[in-house]
C-alpha atoms as a PDB file:
ATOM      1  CA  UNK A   1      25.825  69.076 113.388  1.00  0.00           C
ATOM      2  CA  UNK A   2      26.013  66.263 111.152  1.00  0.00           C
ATOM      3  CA  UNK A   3      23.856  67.837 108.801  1.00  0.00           C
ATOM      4  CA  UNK A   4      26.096  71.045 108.536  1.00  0.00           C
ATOM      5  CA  UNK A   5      28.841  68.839 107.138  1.00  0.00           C
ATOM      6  CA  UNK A   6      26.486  66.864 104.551  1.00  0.00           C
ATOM      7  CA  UNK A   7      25.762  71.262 102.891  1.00  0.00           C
ATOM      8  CA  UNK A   8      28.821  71.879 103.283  1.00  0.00           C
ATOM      9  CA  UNK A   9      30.485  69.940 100.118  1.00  0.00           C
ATOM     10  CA  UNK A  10      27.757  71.816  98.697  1.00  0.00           C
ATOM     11  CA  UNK A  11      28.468  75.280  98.929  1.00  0.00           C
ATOM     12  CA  UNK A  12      30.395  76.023  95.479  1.00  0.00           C
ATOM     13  CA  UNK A  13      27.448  74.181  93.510  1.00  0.00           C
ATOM     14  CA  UNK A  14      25.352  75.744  91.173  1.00  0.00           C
ATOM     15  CA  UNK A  15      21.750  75.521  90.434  1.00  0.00           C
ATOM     16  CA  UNK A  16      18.675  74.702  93.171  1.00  0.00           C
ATOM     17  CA  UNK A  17      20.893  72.472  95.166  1.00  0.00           C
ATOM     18  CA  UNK A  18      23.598  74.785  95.933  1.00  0.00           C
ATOM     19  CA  UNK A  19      21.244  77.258  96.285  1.00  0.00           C
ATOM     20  CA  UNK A  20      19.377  75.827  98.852  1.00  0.00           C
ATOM     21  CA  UNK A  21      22.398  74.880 100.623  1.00  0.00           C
ATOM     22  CA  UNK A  22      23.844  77.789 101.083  1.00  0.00           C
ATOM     23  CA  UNK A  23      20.722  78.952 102.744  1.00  0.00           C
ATOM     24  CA  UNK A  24      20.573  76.451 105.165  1.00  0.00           C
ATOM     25  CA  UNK A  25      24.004  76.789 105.846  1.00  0.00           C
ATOM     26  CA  UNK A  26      23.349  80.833 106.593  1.00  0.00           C
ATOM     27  CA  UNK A  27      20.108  79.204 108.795  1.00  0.00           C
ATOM     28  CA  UNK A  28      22.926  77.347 111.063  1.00  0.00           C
ATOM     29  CA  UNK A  29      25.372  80.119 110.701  1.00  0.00           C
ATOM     30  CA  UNK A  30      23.587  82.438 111.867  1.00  0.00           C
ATOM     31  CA  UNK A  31      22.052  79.708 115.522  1.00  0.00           C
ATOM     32  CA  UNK A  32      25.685  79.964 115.974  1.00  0.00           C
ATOM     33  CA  UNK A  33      25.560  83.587 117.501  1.00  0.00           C
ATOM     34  CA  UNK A  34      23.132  82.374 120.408  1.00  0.00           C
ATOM     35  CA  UNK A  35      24.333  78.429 121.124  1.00  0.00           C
ATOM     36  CA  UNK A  36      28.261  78.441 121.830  1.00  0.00           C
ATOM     37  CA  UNK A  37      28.422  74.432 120.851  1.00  0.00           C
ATOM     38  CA  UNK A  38      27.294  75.462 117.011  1.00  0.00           C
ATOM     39  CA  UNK A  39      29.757  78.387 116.862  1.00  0.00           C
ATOM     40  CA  UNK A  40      32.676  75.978 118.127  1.00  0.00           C
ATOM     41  CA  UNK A  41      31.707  73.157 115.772  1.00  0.00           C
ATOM     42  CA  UNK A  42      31.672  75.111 112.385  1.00  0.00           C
ATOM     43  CA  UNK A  43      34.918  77.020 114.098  1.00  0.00           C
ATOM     44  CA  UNK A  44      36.582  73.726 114.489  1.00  0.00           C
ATOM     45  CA  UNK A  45      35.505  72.322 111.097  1.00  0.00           C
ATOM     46  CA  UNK A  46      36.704  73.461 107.255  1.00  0.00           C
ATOM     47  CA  UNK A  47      33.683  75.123 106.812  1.00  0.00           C
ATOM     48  CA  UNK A  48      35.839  78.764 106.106  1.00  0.00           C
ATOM     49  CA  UNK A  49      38.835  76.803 104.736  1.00  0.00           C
ATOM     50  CA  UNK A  50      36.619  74.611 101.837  1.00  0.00           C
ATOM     51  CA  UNK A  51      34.526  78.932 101.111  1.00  0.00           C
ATOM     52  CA  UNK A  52      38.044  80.575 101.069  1.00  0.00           C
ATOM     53  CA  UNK A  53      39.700  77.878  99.101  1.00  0.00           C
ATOM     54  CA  UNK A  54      36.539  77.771  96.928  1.00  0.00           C
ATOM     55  CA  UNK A  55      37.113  81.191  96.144  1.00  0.00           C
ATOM     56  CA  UNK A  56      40.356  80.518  94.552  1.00  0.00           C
ATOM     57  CA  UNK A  57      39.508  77.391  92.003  1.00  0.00           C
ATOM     58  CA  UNK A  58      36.415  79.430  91.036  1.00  0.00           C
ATOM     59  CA  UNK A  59      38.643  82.589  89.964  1.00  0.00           C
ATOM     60  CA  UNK A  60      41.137  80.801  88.479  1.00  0.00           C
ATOM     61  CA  UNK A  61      38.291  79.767  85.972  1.00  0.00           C
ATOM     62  CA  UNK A  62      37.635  83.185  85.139  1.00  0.00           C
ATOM     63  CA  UNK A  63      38.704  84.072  81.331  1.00  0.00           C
ATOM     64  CA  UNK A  64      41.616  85.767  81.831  1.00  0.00           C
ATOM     65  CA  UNK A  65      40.717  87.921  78.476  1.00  0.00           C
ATOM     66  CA  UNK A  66      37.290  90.183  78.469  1.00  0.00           C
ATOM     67  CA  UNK A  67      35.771  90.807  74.703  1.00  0.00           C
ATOM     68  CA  UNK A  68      33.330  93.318  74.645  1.00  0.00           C
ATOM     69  CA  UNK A  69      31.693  95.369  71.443  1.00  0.00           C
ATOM     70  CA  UNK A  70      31.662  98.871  72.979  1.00  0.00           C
ATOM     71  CA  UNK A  71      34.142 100.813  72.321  1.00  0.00           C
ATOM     72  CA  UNK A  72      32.905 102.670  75.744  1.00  0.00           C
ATOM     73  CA  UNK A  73      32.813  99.723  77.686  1.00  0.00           C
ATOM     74  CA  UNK A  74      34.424 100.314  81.038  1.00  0.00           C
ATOM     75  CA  UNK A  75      33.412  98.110  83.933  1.00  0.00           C
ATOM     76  CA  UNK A  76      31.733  94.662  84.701  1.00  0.00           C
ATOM     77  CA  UNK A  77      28.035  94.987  85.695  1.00  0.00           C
ATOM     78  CA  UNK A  78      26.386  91.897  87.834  1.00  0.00           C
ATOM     79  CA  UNK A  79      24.326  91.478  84.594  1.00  0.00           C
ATOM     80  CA  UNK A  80      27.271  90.340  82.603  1.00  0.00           C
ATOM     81  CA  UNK A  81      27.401  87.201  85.014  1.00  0.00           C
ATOM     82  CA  UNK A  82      24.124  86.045  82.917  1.00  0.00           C
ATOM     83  CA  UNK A  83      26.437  85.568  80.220  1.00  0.00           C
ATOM     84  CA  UNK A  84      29.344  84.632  81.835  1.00  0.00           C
ATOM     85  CA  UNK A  85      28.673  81.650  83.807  1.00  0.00           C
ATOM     86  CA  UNK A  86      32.508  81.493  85.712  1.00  0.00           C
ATOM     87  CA  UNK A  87      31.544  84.780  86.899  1.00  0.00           C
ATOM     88  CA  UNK A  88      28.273  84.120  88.052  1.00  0.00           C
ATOM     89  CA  UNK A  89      29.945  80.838  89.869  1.00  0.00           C
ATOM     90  CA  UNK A  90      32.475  83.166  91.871  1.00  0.00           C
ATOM     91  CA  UNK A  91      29.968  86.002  92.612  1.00  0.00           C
ATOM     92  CA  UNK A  92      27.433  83.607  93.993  1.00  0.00           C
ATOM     93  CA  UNK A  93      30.215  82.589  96.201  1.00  0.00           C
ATOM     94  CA  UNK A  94      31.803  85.851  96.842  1.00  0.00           C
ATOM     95  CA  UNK A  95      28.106  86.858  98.310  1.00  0.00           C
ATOM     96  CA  UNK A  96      27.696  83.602 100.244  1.00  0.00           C
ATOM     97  CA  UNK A  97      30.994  84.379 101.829  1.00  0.00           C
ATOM     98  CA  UNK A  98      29.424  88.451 102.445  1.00  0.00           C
ATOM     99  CA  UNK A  99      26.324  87.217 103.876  1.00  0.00           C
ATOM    100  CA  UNK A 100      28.192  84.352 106.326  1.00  0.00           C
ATOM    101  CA  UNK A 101      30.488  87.321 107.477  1.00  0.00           C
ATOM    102  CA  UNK A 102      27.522  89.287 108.085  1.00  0.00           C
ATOM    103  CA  UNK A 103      25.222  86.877 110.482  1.00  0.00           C
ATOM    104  CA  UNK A 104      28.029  84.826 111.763  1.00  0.00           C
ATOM    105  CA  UNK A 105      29.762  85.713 115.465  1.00  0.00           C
ATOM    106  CA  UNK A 106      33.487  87.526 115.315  1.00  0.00           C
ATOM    107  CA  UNK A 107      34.909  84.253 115.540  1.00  0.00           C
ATOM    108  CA  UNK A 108      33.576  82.327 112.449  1.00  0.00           C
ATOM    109  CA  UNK A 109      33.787  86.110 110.834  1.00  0.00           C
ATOM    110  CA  UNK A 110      37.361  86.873 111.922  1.00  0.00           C
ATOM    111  CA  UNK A 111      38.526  83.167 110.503  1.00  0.00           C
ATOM    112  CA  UNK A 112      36.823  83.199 107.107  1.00  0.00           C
ATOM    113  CA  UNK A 113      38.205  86.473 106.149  1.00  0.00           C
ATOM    114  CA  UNK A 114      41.507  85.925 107.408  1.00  0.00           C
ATOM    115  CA  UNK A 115      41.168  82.697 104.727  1.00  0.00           C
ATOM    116  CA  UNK A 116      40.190  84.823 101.895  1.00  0.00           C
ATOM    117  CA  UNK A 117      42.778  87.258 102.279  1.00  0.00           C
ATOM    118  CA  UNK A 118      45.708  84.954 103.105  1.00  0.00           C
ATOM    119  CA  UNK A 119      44.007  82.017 100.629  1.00  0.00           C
ATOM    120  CA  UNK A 120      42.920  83.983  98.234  1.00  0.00           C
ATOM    121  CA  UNK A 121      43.306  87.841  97.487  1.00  0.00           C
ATOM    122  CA  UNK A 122      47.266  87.316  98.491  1.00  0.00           C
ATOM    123  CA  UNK A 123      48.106  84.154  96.611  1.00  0.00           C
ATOM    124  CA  UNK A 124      46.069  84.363  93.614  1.00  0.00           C
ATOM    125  CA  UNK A 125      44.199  87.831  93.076  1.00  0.00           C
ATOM    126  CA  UNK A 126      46.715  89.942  93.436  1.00  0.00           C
ATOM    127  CA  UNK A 127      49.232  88.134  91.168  1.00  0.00           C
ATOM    128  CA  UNK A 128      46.841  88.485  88.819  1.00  0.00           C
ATOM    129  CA  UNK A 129      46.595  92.028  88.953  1.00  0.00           C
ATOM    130  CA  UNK A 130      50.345  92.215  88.167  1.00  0.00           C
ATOM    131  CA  UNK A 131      50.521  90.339  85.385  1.00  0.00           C
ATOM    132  CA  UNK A 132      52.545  91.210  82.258  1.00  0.00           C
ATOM    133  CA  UNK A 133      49.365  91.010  79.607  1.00  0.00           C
ATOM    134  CA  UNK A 134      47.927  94.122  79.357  1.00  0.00           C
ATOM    135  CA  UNK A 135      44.142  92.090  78.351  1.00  0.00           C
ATOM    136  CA  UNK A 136      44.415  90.095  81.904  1.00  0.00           C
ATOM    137  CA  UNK A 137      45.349  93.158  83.732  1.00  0.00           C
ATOM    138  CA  UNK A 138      42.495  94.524  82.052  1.00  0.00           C
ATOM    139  CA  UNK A 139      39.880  91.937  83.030  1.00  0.00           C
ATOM    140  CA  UNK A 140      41.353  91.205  86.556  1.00  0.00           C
ATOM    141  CA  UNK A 141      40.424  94.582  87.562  1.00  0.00           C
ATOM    142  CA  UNK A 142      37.074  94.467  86.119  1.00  0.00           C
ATOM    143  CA  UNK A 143      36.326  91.179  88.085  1.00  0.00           C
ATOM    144  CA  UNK A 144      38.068  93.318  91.276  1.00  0.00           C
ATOM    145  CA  UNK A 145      35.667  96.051  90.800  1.00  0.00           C
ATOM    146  CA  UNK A 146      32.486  94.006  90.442  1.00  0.00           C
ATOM    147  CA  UNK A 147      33.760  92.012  93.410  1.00  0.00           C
ATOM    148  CA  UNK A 148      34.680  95.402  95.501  1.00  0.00           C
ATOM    149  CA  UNK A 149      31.361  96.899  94.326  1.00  0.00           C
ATOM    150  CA  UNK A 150      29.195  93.905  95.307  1.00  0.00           C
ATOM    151  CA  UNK A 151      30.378  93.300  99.095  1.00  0.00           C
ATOM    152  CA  UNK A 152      30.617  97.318  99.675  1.00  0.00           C
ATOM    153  CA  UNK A 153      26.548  97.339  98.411  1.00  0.00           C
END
């Protein structure tokens, strides 16, 4: 138990380290659907609050304008998070949060995304979305889309 809260201020990191804590934190995620006292702990901690929340400071670096060179261009592809590295910061997340969702019991499940859409998509996507710069607008949707397109995969 103790060790789930040392990952867990670990989660939004970049690189090896936050790499290899999110998988151990999908390890004891996913012991939580056969021993009831693992499921209750991470239920009882911030674990979904501090991914949720997460979700949030890492969009809000987003640039809020996209500049691309093709006049065609249309739609974010997961390659573009090689060259933008905000991007590539919330995706990582945004799957982390996809795959905990995935191998976590309903309760864990039912909490996190309950977090993301009243800490998250509510408060801070979807103003976004209605903003009155026609650029933002523009890239808001393209980071919706990617998003959309990567947990419906």
């Amino acid at each position: 138990l103790i060790l789930f809260s040392l990952l867990t201020p670990y989660l939004h990191k970049q690189g090896n380290l936050g790499q290899r804590a999110k998988e151990s934190i999908l390890i004891y995620i996913s012991m939580s659907c056969k021993h009831k006292i693992i499921e209750r702990v991470i239920g009882e901690s911030n674990f979904c609050l501090i991914l949720a929340t997460g979700l949030s400071a890492l969009f809000s670096a987003l640039p809020s304008n996209l500049e691309f060179d093709h006049p065609d261009w249309h739609k974010l592809e997961m390659s573009d998070c090689q060259t933008i590295p905000e991007l590539n910061a919330l995706m990582s997340s945004i799957e982390l949060c996809s795959a905990v969702i995935e191998v976590s019991p309903t309760s864990i499940s039912s909490k996190l995304l309950d977090l993301i859409q009243t800490g998250f998509l509510n408060p801070i996507f979807a103003p976004a979305l209605a903003s009155d710069s026609e650029s933002e607008v523009i890239a808001y949707t393209s980071y919706l889309n990617l998003l959309l397109a990567e947990v419906t995969a």
